[in-house]
N, C-alpha and C. Protein backbone atom coordinates (compact mmCIF):
# COMPACT_ATOMS: atom_id res chain seq x y z
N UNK A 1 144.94 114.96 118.26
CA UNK A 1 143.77 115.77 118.01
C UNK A 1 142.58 115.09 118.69
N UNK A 2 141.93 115.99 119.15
CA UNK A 2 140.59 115.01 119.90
C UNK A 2 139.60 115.66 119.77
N UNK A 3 139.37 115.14 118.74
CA UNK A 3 138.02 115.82 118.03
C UNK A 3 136.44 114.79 118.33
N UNK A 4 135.50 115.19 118.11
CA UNK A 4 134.31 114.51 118.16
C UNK A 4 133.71 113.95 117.29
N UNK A 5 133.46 113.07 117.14
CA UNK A 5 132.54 112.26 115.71
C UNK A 5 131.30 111.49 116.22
N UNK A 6 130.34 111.78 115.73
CA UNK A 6 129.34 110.35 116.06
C UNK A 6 128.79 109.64 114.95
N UNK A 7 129.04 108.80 114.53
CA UNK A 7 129.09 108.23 113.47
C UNK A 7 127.68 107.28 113.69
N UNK A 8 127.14 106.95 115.11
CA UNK A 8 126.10 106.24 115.65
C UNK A 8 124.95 106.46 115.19
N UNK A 9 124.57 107.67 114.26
CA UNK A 9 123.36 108.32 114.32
C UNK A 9 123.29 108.25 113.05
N UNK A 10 121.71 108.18 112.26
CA UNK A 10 121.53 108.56 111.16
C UNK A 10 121.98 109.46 110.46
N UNK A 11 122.01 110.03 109.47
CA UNK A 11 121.72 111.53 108.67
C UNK A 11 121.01 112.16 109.01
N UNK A 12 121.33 113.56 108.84
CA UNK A 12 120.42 114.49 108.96
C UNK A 12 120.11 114.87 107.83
N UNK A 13 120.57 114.98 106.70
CA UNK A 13 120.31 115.35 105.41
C UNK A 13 120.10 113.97 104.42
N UNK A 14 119.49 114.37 103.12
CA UNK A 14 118.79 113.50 102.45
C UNK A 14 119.56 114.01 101.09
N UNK A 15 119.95 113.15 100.25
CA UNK A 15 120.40 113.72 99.14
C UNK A 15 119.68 112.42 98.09
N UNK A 16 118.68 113.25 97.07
CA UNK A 16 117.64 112.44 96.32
C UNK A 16 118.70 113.51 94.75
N UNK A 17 118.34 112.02 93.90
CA UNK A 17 118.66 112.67 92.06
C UNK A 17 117.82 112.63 91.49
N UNK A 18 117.70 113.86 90.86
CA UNK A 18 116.61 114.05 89.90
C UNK A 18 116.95 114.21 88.83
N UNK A 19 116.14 113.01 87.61
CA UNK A 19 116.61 113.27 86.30
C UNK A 19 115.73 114.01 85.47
N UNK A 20 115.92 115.03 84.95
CA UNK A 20 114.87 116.15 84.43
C UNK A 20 115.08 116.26 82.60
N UNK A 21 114.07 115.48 81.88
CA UNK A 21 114.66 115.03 80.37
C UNK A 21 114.70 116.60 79.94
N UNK A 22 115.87 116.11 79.09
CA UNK A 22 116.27 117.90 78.27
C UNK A 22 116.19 117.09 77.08
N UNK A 23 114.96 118.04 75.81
CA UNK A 23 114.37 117.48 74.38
C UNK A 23 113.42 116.36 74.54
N UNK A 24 113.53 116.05 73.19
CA UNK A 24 112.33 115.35 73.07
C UNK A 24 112.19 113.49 72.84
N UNK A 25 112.02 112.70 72.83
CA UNK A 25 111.70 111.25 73.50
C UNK A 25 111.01 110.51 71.67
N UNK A 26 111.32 109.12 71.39
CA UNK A 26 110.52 108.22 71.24
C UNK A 26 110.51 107.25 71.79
N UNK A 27 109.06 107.00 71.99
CA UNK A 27 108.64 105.90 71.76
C UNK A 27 108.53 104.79 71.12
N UNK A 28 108.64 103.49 71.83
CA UNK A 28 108.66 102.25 70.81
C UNK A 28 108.01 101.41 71.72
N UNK A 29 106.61 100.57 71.33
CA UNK A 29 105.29 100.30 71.79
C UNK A 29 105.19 99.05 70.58
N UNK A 30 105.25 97.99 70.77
CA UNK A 30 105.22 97.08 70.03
C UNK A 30 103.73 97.29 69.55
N UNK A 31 102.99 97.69 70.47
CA UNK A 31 101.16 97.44 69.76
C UNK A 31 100.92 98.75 69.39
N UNK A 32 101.52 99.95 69.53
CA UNK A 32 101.44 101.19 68.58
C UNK A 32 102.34 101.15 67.30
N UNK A 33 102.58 100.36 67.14
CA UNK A 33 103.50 100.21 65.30
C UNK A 33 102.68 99.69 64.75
N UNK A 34 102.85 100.11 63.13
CA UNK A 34 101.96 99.93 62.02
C UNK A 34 101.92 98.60 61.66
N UNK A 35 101.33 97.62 61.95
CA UNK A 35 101.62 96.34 61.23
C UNK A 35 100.53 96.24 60.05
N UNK A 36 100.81 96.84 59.29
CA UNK A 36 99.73 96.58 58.15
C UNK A 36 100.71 95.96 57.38
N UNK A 37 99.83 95.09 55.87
CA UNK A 37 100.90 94.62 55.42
C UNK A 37 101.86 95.03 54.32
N UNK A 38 102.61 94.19 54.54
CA UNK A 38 103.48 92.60 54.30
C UNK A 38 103.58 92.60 56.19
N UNK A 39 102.94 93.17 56.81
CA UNK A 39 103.51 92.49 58.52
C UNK A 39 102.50 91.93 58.66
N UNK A 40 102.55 91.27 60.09
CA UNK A 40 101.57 90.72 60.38
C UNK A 40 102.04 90.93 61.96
N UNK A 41 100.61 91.42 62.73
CA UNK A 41 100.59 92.12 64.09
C UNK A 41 100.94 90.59 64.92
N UNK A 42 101.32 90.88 66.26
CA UNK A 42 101.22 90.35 67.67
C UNK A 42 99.76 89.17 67.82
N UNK A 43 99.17 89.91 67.70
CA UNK A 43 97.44 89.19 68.03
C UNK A 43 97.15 88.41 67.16
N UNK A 44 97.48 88.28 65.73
CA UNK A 44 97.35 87.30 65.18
C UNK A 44 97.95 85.72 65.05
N UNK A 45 98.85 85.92 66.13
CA UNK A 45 99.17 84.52 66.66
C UNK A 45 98.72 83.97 67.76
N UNK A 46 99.42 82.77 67.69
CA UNK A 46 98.80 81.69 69.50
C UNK A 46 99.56 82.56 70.49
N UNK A 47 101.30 82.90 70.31
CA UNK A 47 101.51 83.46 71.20
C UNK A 47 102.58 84.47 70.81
N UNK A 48 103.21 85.09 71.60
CA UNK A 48 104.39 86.28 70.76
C UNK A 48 105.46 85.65 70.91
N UNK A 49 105.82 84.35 70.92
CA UNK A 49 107.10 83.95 70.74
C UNK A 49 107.00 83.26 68.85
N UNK A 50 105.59 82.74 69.13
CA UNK A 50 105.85 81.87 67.86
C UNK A 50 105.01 83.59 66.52
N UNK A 51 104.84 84.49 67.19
CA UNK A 51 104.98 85.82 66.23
C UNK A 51 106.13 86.02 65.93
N UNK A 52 107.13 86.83 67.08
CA UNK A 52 108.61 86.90 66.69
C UNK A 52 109.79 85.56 65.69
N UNK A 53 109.37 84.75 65.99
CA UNK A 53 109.45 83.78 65.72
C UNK A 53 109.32 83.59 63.93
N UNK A 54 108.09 84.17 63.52
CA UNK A 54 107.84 84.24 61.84
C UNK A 54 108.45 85.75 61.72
N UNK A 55 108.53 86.36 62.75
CA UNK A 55 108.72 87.92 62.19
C UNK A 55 110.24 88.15 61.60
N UNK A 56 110.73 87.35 62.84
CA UNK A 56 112.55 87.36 62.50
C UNK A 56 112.89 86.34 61.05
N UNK A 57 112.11 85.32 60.61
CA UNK A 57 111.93 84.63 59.40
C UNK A 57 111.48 85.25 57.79
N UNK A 58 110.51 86.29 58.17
CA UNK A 58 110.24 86.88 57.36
C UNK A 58 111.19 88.52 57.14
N UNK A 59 111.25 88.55 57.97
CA UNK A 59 112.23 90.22 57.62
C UNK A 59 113.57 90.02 58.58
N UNK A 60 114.27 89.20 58.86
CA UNK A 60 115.48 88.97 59.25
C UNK A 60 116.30 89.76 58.72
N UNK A 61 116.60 90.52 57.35
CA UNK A 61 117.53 91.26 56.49
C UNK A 61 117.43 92.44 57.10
N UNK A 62 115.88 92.74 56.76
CA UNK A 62 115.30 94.06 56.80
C UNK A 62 115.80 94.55 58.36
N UNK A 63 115.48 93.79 59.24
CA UNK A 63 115.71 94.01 60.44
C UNK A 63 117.24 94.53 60.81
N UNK A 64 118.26 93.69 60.15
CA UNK A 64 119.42 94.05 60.42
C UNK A 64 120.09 95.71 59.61
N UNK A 65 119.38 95.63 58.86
CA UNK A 65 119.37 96.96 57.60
C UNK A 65 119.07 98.18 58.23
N UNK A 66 118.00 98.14 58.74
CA UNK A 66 117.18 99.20 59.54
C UNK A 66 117.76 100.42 60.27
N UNK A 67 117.99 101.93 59.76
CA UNK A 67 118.98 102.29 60.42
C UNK A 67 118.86 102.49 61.69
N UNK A 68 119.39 102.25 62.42
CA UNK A 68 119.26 102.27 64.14
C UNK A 68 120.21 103.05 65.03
N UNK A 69 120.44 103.59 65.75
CA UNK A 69 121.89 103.52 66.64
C UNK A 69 122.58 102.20 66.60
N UNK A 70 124.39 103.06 66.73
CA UNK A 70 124.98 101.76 66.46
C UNK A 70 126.14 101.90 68.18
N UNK A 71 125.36 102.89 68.85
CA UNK A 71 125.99 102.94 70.09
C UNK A 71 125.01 102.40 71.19
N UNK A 72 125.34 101.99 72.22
CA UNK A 72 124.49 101.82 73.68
C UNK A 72 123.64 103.38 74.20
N UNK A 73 122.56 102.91 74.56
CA UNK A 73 121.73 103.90 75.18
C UNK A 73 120.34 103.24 76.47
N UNK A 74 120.54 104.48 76.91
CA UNK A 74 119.72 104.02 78.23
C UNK A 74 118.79 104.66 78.46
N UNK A 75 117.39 104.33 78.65
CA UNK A 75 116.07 104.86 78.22
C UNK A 75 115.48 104.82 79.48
N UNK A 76 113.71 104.65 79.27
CA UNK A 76 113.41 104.63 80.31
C UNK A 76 111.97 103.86 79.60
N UNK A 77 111.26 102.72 80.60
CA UNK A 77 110.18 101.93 80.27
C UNK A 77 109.23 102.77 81.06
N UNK A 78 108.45 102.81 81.00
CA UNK A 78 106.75 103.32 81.22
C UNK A 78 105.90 101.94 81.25
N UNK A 79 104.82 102.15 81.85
CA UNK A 79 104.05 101.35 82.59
C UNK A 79 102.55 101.85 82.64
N UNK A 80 101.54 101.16 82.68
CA UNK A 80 99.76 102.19 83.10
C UNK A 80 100.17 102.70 84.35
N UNK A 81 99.71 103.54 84.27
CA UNK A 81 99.56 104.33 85.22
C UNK A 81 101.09 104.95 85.80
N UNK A 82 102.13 104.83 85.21
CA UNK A 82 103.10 105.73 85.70
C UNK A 82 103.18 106.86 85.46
N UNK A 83 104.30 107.47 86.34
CA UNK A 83 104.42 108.84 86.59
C UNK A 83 105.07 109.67 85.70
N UNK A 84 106.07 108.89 84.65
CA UNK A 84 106.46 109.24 83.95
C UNK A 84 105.89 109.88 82.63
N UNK A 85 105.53 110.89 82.30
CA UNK A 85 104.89 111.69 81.15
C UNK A 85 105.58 112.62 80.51
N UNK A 86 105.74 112.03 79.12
CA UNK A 86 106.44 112.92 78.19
C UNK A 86 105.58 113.58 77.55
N UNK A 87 104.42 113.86 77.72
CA UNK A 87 103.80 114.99 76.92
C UNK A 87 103.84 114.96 75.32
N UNK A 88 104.22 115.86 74.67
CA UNK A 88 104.44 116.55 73.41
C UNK A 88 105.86 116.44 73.37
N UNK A 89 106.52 116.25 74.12
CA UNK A 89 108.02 116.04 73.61
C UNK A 89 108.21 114.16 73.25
N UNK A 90 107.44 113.96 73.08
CA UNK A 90 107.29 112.10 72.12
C UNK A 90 107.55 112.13 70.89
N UNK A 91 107.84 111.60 70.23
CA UNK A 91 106.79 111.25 69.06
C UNK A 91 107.08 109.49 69.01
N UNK A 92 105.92 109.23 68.68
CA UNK A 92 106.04 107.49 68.43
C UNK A 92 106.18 106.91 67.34
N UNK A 93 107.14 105.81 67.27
CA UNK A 93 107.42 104.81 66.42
C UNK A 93 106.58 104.01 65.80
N UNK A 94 106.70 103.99 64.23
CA UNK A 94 105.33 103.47 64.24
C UNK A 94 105.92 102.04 62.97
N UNK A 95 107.20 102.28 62.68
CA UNK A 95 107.53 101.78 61.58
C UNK A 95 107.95 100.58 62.85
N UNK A 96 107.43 99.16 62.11
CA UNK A 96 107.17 98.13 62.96
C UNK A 96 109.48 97.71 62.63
N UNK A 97 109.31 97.78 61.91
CA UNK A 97 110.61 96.78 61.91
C UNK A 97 111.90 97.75 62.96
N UNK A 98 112.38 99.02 62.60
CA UNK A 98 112.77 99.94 63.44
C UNK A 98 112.02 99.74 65.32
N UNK A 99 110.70 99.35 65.48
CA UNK A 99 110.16 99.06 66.76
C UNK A 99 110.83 97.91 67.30
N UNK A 100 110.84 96.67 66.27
CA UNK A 100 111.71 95.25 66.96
C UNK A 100 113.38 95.54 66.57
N UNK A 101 113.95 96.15 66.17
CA UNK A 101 115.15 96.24 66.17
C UNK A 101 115.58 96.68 67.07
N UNK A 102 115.07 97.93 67.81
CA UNK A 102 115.03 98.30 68.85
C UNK A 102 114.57 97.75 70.38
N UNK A 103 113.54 97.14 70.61
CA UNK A 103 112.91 96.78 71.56
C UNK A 103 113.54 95.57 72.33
N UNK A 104 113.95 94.49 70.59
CA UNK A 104 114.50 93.22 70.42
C UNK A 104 116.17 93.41 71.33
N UNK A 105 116.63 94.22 71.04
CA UNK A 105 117.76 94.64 71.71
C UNK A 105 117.88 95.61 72.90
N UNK A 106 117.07 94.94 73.58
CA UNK A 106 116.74 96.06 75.04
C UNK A 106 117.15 95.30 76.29
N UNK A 107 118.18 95.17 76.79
CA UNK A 107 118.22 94.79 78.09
C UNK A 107 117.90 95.54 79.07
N UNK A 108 116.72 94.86 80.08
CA UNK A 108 116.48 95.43 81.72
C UNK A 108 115.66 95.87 81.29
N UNK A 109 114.83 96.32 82.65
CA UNK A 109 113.52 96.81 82.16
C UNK A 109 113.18 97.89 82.46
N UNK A 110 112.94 98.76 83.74
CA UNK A 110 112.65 99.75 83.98
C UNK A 110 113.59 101.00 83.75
N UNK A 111 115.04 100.51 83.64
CA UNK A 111 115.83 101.64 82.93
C UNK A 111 116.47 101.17 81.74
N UNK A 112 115.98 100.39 80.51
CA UNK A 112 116.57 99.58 79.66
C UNK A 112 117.52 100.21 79.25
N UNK A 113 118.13 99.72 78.71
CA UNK A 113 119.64 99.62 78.12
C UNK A 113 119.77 99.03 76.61
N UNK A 114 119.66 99.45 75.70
CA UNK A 114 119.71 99.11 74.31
C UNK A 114 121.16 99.05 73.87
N UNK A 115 121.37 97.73 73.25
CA UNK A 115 123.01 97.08 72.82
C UNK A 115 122.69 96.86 71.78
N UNK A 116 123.28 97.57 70.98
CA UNK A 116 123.32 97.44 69.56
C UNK A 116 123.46 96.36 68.89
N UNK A 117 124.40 95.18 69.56
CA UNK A 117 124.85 93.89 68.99
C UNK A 117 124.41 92.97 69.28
N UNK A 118 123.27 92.94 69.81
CA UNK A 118 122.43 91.74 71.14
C UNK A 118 121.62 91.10 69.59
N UNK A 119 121.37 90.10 70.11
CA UNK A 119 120.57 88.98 68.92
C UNK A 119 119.23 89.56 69.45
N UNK A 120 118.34 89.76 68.51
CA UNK A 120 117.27 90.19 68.84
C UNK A 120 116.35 89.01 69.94
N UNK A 121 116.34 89.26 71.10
CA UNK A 121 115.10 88.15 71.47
C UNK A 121 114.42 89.32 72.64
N UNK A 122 112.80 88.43 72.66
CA UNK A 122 111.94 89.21 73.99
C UNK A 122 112.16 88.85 75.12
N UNK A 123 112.33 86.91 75.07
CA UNK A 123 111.97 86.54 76.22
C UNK A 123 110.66 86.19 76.59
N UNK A 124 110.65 86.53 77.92
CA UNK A 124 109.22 86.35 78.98
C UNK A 124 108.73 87.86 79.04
N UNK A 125 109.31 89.34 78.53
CA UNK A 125 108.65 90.36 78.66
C UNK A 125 107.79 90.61 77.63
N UNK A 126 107.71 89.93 76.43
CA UNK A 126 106.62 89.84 75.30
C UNK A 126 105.66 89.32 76.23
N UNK A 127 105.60 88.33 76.40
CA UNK A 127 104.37 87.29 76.82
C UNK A 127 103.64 87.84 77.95
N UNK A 128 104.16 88.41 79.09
CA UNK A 128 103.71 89.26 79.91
C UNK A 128 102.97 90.31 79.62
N UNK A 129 103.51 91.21 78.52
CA UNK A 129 103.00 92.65 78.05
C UNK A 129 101.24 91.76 77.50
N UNK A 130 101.88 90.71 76.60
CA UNK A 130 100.77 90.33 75.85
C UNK A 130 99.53 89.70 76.34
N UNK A 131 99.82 89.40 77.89
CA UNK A 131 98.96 88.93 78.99
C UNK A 131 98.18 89.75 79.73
N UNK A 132 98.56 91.67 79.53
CA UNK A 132 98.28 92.62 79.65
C UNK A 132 98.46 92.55 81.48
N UNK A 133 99.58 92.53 81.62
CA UNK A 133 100.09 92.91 83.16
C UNK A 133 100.77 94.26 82.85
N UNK A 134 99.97 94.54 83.92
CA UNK A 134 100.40 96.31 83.62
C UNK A 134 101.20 96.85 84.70
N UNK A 135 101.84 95.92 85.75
CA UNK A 135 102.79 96.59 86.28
C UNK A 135 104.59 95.72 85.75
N UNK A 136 104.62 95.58 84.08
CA UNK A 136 105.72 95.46 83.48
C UNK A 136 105.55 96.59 82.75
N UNK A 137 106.58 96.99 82.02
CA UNK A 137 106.61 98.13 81.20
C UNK A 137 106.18 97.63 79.71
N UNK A 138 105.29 98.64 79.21
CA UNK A 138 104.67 98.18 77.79
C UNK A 138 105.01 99.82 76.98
N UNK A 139 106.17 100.19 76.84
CA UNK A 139 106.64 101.15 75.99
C UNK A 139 107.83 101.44 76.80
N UNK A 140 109.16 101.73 75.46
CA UNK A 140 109.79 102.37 75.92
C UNK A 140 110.47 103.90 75.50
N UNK A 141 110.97 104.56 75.99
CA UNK A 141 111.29 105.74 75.38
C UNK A 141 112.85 105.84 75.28
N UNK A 142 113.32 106.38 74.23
CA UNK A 142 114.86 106.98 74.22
C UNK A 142 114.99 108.03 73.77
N UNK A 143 116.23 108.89 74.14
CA UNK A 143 116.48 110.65 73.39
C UNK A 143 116.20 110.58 71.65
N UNK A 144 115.59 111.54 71.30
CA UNK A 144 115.36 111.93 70.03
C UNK A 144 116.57 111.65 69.30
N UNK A 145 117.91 112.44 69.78
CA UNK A 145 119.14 112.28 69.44
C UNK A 145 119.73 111.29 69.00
N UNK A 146 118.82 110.04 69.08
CA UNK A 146 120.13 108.93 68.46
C UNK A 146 119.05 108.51 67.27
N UNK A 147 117.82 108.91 67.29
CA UNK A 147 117.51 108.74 65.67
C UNK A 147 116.89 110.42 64.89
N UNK A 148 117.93 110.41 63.97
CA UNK A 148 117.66 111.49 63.14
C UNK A 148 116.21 111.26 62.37
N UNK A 149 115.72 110.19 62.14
CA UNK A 149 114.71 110.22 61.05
C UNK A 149 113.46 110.60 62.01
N UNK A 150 113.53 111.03 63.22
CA UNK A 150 112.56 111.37 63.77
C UNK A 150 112.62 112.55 64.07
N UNK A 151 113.82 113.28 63.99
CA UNK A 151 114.25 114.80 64.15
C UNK A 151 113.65 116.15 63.40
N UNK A 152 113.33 116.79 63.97
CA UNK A 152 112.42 117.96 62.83
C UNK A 152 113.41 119.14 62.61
N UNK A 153 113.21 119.35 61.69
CA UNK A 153 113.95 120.47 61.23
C UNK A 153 113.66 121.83 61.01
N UNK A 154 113.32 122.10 61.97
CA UNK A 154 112.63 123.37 62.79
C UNK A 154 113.64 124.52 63.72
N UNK A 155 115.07 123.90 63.47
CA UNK A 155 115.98 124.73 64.24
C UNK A 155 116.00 125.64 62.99
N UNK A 156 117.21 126.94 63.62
CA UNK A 156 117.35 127.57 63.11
C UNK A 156 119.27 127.15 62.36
């Protein structure tokens, strides 16, 4: 067979994926959760390691209790000024311990990955957020779907 190929040359076509969210999103924003007390906020320490640090000391139980997903999920971090806008399909987290159970178990950053079984730690992305560098992600979002207590009951 003697056919023709040119394999030498670029593409002519472009094939881009677009992920288009179907429902609605929370949020989990370590400095939009309620720390009133028995908590005690971020800012009231020297730094957010030695916060997490009393936080996991003081509600260590609570934390593990907390109902959460008990499967892997993959979200998406937000940043100032990104492009990403969920509008009215949010709603935000405000219950602080559900925020570090979650957050605490987030691997990667711009498309995190939440593991249910991960030991809670921040790392160097606390200290950053808390340094207010705004091209790390300082919220993240996941499908409504894996927590019911945020679900409205508005279907039919």
């Amino acid at each position: 067979m003697n056919a023709y190929q040119n394999m030498s040359a670029p593409p002519r076509s472009k094939v881009e994926t677009v992920v288009k969210p179907i429902g609605r999103y929370v949020e989990f924003n370590i400095y939009r959760a309620d720390f009133s007390p028995p908590f005690r906020p971020p800012q009231d320490f020297p730094s957010p390691q030695d916060w997490l640090d009393d936080f996991l000391a003081q509600h260590g139980e609570a934390l593990d209790a907390v109902p959460r997903p008990s499967g892997y999920m993959i979200g998406k971090g937000s940043y100032k000024g990104s492009p990403y806008g969920y509008g009215d399909d949010r709603r935000i987290c405000r219950d602080p311990l559900l925020t570090v159970a979650i957050l605490g178990r987030v691997s990667g950053t711009y498309n995190p990955m939440y593991i249910p079984r991960r030991r809670i730690a921040f790392g160097e992305w606390l200290e950053k957020v808390h340094e207010k560098c705004f091209m790390l992600p300082w919220k993240y979002v996941f499908p409504e779907r894996y927590f019911p207590q945020f679900q409205v009951e508005d279907r039919p």
